[in-house]
PDB file of N, CA and C in Angstrom:
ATOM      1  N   UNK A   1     100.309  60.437 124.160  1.00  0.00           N
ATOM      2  CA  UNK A   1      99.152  61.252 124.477  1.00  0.00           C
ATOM      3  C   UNK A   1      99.407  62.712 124.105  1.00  0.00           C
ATOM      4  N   UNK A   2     100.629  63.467 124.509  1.00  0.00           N
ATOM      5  CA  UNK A   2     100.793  64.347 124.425  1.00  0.00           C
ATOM      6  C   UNK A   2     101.158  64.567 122.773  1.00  0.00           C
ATOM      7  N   UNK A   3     101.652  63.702 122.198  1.00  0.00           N
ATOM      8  CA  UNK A   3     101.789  64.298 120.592  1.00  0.00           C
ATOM      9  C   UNK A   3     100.085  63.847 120.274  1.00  0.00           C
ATOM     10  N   UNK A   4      99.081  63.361 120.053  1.00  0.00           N
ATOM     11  CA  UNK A   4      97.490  63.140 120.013  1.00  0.00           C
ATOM     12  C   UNK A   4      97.151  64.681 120.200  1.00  0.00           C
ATOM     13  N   UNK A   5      97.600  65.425 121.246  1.00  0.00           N
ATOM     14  CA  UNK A   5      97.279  66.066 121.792  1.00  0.00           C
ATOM     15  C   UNK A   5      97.680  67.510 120.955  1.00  0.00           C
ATOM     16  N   UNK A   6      98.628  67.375 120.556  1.00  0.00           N
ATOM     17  CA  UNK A   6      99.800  68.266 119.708  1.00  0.00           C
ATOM     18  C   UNK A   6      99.071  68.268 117.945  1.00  0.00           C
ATOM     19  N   UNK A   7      98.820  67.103 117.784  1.00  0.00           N
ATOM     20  CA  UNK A   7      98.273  67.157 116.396  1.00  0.00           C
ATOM     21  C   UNK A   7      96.930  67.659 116.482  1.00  0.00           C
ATOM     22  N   UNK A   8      95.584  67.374 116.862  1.00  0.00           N
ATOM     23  CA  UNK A   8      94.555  67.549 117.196  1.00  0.00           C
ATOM     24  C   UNK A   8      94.544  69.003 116.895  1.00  0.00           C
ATOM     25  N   UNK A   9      94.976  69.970 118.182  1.00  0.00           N
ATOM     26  CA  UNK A   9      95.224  71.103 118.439  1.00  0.00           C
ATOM     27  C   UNK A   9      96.072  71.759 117.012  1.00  0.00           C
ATOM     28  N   UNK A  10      96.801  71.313 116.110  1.00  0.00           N
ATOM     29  CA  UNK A  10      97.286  71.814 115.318  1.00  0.00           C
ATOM     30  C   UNK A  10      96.293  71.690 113.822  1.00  0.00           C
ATOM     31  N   UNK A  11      95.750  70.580 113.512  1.00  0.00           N
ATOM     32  CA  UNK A  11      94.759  70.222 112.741  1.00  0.00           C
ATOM     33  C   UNK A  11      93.333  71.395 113.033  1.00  0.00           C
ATOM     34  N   UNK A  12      93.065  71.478 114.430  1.00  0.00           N
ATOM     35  CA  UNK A  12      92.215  72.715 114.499  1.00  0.00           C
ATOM     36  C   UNK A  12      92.521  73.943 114.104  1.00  0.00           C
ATOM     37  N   UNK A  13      93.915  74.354 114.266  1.00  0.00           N
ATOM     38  CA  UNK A  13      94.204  75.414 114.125  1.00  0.00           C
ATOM     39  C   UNK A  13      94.036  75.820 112.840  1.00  0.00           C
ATOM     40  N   UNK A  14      94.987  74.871 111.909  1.00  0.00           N
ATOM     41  CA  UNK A  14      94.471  74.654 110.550  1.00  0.00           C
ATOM     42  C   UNK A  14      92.923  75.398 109.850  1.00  0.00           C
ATOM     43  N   UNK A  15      92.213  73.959 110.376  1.00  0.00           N
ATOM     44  CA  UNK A  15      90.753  74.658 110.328  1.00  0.00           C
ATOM     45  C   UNK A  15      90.443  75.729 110.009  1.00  0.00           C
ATOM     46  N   UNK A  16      90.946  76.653 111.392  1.00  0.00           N
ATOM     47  CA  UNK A  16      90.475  77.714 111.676  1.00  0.00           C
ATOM     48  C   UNK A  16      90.824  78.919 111.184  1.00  0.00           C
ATOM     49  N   UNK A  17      92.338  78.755 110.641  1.00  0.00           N
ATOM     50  CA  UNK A  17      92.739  79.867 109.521  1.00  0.00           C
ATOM     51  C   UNK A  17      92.328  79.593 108.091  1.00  0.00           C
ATOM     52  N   UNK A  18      92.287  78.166 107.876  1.00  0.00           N
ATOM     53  CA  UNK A  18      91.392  78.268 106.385  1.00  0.00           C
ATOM     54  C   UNK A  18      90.601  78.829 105.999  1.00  0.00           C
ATOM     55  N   UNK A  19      89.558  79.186 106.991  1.00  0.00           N
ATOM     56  CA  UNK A  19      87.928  79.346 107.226  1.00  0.00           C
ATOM     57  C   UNK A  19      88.342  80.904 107.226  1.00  0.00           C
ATOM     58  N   UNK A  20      88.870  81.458 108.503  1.00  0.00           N
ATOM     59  CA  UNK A  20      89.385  82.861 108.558  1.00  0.00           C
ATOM     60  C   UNK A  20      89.639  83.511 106.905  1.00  0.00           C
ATOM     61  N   UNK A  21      90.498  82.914 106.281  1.00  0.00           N
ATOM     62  CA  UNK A  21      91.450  83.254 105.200  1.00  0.00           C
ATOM     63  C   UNK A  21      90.861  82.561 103.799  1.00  0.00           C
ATOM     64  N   UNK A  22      89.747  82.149 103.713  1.00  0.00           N
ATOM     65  CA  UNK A  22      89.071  81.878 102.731  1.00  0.00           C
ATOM     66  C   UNK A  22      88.741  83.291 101.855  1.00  0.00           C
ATOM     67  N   UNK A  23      88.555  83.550 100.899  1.00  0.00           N
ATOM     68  CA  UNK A  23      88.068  84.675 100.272  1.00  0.00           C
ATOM     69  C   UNK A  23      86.902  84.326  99.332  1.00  0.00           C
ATOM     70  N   UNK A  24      85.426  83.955 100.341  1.00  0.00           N
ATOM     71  CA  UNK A  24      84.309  83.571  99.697  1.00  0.00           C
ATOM     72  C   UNK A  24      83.430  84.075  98.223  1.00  0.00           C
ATOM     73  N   UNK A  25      83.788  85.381  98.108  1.00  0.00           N
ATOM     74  CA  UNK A  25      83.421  85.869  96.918  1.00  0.00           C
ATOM     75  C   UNK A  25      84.239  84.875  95.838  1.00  0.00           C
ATOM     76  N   UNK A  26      85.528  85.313  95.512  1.00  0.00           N
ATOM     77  CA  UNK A  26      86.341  83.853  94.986  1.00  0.00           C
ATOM     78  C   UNK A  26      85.982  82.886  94.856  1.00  0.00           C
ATOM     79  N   UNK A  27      85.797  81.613  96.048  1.00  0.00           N
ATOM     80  CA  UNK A  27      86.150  80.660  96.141  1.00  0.00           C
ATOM     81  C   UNK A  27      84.480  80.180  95.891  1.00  0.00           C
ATOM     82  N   UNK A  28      83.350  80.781  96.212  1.00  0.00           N
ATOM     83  CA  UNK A  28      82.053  80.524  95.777  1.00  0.00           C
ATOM     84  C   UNK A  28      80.871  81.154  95.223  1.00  0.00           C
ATOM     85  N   UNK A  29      81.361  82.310  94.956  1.00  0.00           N
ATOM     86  CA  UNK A  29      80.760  83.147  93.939  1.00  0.00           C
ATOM     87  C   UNK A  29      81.028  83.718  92.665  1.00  0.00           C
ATOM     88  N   UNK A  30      82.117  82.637  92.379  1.00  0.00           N
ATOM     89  CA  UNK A  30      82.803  82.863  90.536  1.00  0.00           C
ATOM     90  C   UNK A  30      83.533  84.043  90.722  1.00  0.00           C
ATOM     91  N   UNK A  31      83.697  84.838  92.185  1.00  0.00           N
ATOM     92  CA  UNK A  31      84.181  86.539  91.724  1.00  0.00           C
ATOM     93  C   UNK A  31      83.033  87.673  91.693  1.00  0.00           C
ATOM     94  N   UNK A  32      81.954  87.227  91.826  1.00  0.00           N
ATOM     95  CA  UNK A  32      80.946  88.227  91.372  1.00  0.00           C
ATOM     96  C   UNK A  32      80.478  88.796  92.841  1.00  0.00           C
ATOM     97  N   UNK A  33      79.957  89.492  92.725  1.00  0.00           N
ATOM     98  CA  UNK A  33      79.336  90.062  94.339  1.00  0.00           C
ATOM     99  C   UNK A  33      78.029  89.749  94.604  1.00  0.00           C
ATOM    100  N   UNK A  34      77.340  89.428  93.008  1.00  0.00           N
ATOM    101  CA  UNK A  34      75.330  89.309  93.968  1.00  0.00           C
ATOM    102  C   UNK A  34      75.291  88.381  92.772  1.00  0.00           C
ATOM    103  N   UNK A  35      74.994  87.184  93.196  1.00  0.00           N
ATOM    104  CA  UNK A  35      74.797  85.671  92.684  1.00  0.00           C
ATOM    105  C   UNK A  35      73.436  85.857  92.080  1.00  0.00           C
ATOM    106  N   UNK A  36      72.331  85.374  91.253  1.00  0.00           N
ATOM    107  CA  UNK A  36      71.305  85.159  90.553  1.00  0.00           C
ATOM    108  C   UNK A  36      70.415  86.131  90.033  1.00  0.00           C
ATOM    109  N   UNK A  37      70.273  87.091  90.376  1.00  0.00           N
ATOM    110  CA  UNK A  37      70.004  88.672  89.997  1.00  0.00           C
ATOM    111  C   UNK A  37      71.009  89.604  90.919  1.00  0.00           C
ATOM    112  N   UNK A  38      70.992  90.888  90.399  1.00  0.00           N
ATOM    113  CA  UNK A  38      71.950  91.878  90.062  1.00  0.00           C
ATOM    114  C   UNK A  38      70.984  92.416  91.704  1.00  0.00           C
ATOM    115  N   UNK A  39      71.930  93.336  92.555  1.00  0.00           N
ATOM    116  CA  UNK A  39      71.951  93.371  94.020  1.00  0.00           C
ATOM    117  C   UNK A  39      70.514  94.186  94.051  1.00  0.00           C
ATOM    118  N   UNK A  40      69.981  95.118  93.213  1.00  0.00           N
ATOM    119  CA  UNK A  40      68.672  95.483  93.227  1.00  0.00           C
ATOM    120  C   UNK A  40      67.541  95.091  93.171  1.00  0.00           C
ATOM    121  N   UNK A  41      67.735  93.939  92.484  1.00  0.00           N
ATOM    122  CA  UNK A  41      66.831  92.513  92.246  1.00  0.00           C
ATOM    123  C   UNK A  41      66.709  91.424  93.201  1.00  0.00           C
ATOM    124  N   UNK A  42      65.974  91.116  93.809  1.00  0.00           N
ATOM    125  CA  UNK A  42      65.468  90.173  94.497  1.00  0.00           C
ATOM    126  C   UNK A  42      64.956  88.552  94.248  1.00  0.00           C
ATOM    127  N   UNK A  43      65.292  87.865  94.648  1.00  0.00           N
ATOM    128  CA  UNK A  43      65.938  87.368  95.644  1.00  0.00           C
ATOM    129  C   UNK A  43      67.776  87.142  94.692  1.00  0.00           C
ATOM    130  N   UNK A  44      68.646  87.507  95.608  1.00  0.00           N
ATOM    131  CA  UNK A  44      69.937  87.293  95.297  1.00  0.00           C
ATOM    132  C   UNK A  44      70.522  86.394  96.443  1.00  0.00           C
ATOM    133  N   UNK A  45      71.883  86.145  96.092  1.00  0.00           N
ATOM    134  CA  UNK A  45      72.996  85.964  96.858  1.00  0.00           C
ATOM    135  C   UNK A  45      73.823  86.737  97.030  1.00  0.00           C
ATOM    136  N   UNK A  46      74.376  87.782  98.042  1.00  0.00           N
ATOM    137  CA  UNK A  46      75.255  88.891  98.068  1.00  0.00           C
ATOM    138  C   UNK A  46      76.435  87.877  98.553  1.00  0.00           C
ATOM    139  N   UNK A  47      78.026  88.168  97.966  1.00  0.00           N
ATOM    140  CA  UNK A  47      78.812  87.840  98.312  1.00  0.00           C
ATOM    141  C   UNK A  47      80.021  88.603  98.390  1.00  0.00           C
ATOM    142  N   UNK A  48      81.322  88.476  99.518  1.00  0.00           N
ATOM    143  CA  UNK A  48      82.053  89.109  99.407  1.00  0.00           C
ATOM    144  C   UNK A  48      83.187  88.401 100.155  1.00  0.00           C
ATOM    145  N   UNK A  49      84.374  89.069 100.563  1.00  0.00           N
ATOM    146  CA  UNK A  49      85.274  88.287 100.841  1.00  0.00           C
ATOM    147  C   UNK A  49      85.415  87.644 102.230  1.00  0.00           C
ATOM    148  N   UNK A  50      84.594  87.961 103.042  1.00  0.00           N
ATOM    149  CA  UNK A  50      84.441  87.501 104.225  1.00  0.00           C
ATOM    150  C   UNK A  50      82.784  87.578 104.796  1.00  0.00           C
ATOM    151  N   UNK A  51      82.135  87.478 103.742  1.00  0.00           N
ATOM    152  CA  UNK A  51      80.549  87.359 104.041  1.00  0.00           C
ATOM    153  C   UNK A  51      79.975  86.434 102.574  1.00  0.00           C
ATOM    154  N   UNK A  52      78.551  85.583 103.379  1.00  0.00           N
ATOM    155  CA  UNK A  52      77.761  84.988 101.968  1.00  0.00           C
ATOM    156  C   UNK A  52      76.400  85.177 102.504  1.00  0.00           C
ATOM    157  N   UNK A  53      75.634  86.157 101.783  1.00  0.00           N
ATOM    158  CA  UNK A  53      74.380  86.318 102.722  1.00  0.00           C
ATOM    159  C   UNK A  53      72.931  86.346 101.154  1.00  0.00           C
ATOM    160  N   UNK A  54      72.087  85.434 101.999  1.00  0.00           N
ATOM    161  CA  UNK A  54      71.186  85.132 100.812  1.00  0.00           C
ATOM    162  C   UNK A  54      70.043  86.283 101.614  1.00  0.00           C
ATOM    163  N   UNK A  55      69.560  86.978 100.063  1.00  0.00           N
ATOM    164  CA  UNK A  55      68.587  87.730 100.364  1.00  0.00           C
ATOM    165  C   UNK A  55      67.401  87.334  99.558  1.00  0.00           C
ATOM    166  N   UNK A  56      66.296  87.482 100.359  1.00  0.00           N
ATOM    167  CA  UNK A  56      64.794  87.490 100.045  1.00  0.00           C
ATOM    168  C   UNK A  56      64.344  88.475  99.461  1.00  0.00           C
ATOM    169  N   UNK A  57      64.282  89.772 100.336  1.00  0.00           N
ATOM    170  CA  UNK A  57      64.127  90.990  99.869  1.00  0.00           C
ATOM    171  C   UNK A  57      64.928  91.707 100.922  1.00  0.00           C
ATOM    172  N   UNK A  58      64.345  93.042 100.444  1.00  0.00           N
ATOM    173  CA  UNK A  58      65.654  94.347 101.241  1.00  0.00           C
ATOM    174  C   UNK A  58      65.492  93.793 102.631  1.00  0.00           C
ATOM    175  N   UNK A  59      64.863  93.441 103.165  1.00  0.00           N
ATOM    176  CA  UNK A  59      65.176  93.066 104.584  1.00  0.00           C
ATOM    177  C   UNK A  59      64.842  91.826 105.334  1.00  0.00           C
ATOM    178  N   UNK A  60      64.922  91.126 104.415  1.00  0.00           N
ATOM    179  CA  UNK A  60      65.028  89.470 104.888  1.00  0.00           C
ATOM    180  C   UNK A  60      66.123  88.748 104.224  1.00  0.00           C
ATOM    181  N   UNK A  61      67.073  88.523 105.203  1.00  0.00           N
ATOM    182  CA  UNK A  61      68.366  88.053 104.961  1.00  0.00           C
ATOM    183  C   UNK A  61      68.896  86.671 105.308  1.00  0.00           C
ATOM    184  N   UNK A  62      69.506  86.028 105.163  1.00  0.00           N
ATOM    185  CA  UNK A  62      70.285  84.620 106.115  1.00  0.00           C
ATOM    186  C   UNK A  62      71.615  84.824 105.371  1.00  0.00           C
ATOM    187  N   UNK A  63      72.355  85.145 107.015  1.00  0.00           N
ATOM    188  CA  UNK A  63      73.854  85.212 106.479  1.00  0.00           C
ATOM    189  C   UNK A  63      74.421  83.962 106.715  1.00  0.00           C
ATOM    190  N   UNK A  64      74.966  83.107 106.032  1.00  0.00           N
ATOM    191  CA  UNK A  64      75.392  81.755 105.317  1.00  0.00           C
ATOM    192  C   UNK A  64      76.664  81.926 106.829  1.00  0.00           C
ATOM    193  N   UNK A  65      77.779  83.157 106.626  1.00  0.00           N
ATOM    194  CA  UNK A  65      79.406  82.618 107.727  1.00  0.00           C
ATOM    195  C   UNK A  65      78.813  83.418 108.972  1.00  0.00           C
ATOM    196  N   UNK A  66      78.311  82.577 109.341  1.00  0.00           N
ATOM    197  CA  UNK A  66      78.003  82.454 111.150  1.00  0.00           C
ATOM    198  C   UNK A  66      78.394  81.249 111.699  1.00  0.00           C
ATOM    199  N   UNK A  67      79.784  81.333 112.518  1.00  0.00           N
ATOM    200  CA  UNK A  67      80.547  80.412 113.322  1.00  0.00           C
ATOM    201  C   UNK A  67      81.322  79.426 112.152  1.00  0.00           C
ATOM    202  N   UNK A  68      81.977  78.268 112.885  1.00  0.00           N
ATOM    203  CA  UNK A  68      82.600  77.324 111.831  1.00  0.00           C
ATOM    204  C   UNK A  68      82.126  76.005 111.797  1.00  0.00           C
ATOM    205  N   UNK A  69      82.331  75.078 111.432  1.00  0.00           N
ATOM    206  CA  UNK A  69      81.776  74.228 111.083  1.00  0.00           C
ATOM    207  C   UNK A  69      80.309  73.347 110.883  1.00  0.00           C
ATOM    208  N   UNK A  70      80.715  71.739 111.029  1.00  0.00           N
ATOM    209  CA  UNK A  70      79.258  71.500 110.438  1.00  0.00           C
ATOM    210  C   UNK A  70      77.493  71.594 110.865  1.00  0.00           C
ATOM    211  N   UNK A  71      77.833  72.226 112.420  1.00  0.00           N
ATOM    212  CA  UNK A  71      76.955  72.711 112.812  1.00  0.00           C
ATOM    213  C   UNK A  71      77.318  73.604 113.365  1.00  0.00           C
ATOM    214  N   UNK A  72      77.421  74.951 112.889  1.00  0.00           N
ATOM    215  CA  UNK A  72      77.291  76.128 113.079  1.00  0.00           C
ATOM    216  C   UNK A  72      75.942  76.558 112.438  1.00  0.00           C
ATOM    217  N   UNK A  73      75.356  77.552 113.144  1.00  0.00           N
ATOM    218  CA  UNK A  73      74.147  78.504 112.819  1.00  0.00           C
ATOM    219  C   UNK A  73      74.184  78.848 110.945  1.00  0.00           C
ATOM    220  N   UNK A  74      75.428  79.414 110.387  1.00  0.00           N
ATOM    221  CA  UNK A  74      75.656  79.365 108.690  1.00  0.00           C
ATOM    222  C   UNK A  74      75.264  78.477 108.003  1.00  0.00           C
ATOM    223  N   UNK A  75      75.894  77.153 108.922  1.00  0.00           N
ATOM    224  CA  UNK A  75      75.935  76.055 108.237  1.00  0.00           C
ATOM    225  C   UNK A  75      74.364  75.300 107.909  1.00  0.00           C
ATOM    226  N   UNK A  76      73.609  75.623 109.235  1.00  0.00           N
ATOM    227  CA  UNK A  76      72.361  74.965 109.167  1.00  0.00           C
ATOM    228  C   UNK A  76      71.578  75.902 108.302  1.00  0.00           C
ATOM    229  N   UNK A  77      71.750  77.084 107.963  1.00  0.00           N
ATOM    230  CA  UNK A  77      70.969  78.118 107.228  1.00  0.00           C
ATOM    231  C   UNK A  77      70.971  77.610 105.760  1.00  0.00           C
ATOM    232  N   UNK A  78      72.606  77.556 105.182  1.00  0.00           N
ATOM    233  CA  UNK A  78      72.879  77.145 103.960  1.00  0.00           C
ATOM    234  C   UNK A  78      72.309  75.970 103.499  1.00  0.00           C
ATOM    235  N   UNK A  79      72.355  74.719 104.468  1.00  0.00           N
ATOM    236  CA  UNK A  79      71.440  73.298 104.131  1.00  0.00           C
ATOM    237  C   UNK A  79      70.098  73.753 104.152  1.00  0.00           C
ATOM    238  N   UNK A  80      69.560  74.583 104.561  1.00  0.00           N
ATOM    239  CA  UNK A  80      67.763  74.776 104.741  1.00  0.00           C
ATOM    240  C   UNK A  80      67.876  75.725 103.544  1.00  0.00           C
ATOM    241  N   UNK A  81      68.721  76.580 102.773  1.00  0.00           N
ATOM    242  CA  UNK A  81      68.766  77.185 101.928  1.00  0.00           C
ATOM    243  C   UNK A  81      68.474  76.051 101.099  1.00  0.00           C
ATOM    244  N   UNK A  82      69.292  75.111 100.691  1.00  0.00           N
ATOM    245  CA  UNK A  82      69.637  74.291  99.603  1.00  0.00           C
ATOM    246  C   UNK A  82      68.374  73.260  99.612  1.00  0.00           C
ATOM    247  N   UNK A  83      67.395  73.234 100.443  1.00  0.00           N
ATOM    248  CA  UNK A  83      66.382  71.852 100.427  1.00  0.00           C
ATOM    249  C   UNK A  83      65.054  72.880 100.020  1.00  0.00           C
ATOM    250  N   UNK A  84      65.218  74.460 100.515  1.00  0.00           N
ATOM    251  CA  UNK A  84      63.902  74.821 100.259  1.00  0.00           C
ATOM    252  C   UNK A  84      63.721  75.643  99.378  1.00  0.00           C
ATOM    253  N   UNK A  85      64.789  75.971  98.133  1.00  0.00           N
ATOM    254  CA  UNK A  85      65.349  76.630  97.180  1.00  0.00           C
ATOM    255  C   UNK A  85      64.455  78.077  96.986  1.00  0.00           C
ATOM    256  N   UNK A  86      64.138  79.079  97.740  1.00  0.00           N
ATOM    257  CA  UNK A  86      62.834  80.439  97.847  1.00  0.00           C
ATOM    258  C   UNK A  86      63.159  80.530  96.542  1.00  0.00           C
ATOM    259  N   UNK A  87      64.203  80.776  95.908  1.00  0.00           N
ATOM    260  CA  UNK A  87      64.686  81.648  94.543  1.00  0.00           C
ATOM    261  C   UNK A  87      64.413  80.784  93.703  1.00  0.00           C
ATOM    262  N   UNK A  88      63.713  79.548  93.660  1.00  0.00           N
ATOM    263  CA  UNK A  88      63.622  78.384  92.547  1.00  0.00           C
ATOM    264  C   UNK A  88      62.848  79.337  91.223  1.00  0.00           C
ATOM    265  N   UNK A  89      62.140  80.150  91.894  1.00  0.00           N
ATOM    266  CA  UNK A  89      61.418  80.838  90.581  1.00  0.00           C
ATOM    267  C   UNK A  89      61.999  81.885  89.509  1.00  0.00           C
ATOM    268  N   UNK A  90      63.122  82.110  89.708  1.00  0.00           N
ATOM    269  CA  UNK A  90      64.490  82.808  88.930  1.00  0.00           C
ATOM    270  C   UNK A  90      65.286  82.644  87.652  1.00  0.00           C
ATOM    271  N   UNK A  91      65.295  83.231  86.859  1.00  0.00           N
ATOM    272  CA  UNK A  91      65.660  82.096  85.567  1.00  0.00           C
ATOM    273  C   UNK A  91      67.341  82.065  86.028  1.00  0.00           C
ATOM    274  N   UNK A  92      68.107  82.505  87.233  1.00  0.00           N
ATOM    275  CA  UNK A  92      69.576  82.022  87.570  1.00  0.00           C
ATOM    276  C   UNK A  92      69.877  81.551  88.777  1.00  0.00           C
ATOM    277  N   UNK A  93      68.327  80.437  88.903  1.00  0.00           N
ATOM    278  CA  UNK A  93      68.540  79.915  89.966  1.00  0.00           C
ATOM    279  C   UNK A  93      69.783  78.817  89.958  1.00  0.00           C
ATOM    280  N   UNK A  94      70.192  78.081  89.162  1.00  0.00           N
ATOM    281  CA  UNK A  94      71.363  77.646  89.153  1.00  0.00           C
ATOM    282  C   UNK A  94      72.511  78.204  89.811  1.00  0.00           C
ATOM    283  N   UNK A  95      72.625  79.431  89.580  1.00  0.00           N
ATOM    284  CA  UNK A  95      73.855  80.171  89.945  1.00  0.00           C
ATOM    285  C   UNK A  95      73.709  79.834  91.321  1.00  0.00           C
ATOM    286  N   UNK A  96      72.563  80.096  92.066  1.00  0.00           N
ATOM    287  CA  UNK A  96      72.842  80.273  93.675  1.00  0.00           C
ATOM    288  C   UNK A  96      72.647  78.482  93.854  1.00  0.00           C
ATOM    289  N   UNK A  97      72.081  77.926  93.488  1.00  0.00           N
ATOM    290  CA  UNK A  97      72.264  76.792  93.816  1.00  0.00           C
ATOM    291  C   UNK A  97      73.688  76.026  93.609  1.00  0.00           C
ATOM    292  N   UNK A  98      74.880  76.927  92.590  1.00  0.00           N
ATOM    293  CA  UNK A  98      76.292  76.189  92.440  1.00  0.00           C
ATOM    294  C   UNK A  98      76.718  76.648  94.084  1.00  0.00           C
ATOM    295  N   UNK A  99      76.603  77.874  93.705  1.00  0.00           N
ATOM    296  CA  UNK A  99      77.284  79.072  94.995  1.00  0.00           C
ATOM    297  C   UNK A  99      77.072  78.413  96.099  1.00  0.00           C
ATOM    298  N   UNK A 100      75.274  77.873  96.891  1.00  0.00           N
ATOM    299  CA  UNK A 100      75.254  77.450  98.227  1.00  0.00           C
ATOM    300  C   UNK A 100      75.825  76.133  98.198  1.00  0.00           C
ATOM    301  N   UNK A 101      75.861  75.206  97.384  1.00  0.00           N
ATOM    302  CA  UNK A 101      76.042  74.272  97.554  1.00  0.00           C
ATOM    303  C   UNK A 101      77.769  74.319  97.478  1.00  0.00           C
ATOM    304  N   UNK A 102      78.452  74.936  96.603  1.00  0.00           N
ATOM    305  CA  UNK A 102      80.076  75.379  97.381  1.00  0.00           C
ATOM    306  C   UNK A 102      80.151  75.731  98.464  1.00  0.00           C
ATOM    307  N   UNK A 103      79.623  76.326  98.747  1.00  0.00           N
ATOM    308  CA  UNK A 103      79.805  76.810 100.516  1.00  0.00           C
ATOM    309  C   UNK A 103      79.594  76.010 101.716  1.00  0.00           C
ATOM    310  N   UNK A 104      78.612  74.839 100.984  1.00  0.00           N
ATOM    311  CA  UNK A 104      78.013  74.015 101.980  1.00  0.00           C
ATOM    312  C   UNK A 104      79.301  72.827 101.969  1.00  0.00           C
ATOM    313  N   UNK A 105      79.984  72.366 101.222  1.00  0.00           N
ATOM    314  CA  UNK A 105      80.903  71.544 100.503  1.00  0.00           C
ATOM    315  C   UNK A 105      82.307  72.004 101.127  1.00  0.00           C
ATOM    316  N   UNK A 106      82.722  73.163 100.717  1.00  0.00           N
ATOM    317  CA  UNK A 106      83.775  73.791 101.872  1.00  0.00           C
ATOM    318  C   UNK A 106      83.678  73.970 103.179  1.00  0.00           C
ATOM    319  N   UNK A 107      82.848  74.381 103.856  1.00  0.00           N
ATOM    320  CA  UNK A 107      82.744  75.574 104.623  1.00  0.00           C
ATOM    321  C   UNK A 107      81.954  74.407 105.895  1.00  0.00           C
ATOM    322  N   UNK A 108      81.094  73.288 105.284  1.00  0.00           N
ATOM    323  CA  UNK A 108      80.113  72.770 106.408  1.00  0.00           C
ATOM    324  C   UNK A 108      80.275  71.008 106.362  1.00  0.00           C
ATOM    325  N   UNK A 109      81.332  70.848 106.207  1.00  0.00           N
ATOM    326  CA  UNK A 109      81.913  69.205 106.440  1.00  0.00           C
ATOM    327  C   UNK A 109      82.309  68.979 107.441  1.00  0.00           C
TER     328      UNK A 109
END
C-alpha cells in the first residue's frame, strides 16, 4: 500500500514539474510569439514561455494555461477553441490550429 502510495505521489509530482517547466512558446508555437497574424493583427495566438493565450481582439482573450490537467479551466477553453475555430477566416489558420491542438495533446490528456 504504502509503495502504491509512494509511486502515485511521485508520478504526480512528475506531472507537475513537466507542466511547470514546459517552455510553451517552444514546445507549441514553433518559437514564435503571436501564432496566425503578427500581435497587431487580430485574431492571433500570443505565446510565450509560460503563457498560451488566444486573442479575438484587443480585449477578448482565452488564456489556454489555467490549472493542470484534463479538466482544468485551459484545458476546456483550448477544446472549445479547437471545435469552434473564430480565426477559421485567416489565411494562417492552420498555424493556430497546429499550435492549439499541441497544447491540447500535451498539456490536456
Amino acid at each position: 500500500m504504502k509503495k502504491g502510495i509512494v509511486f502515485a505521489a511521485c508520478v504526480l509530482g512528475l506531472a507537475v514539474s513537466a507542466s511547470a517547466s514546459a517552455n510553451f512558446k517552444k514546445t507549441y508555437c514553433g518559437n514564435v510569439e503571436y501564432v496566425g497574424n503578427p500581435g497587431n493583427t487580430y485574431p492571433h495566438l500570443h505565446c510565450d514561455k509560460d503563457f498560451v493565450t488566444y486573442s479575438d481582439t484587443k480585449t477578448k482573450h482565452r488564456n489556454l494555461v489555467d490549472g493542470q490537467g484534463s479538466k482544468s479551466p485551459g484545458c476546456k477553453r483550448a477544446r472549445e477553441l479547437v471545435a469552434e475555430r473564430p480565426y477559421a477566416q485567416i489565411p494562417n489558420a492552420a498555424a493556430i490550429d497546429t499550435a492549439v491542438n499541441l497544447y491540447v495533446t500535451g498539456q490536456c490528456q
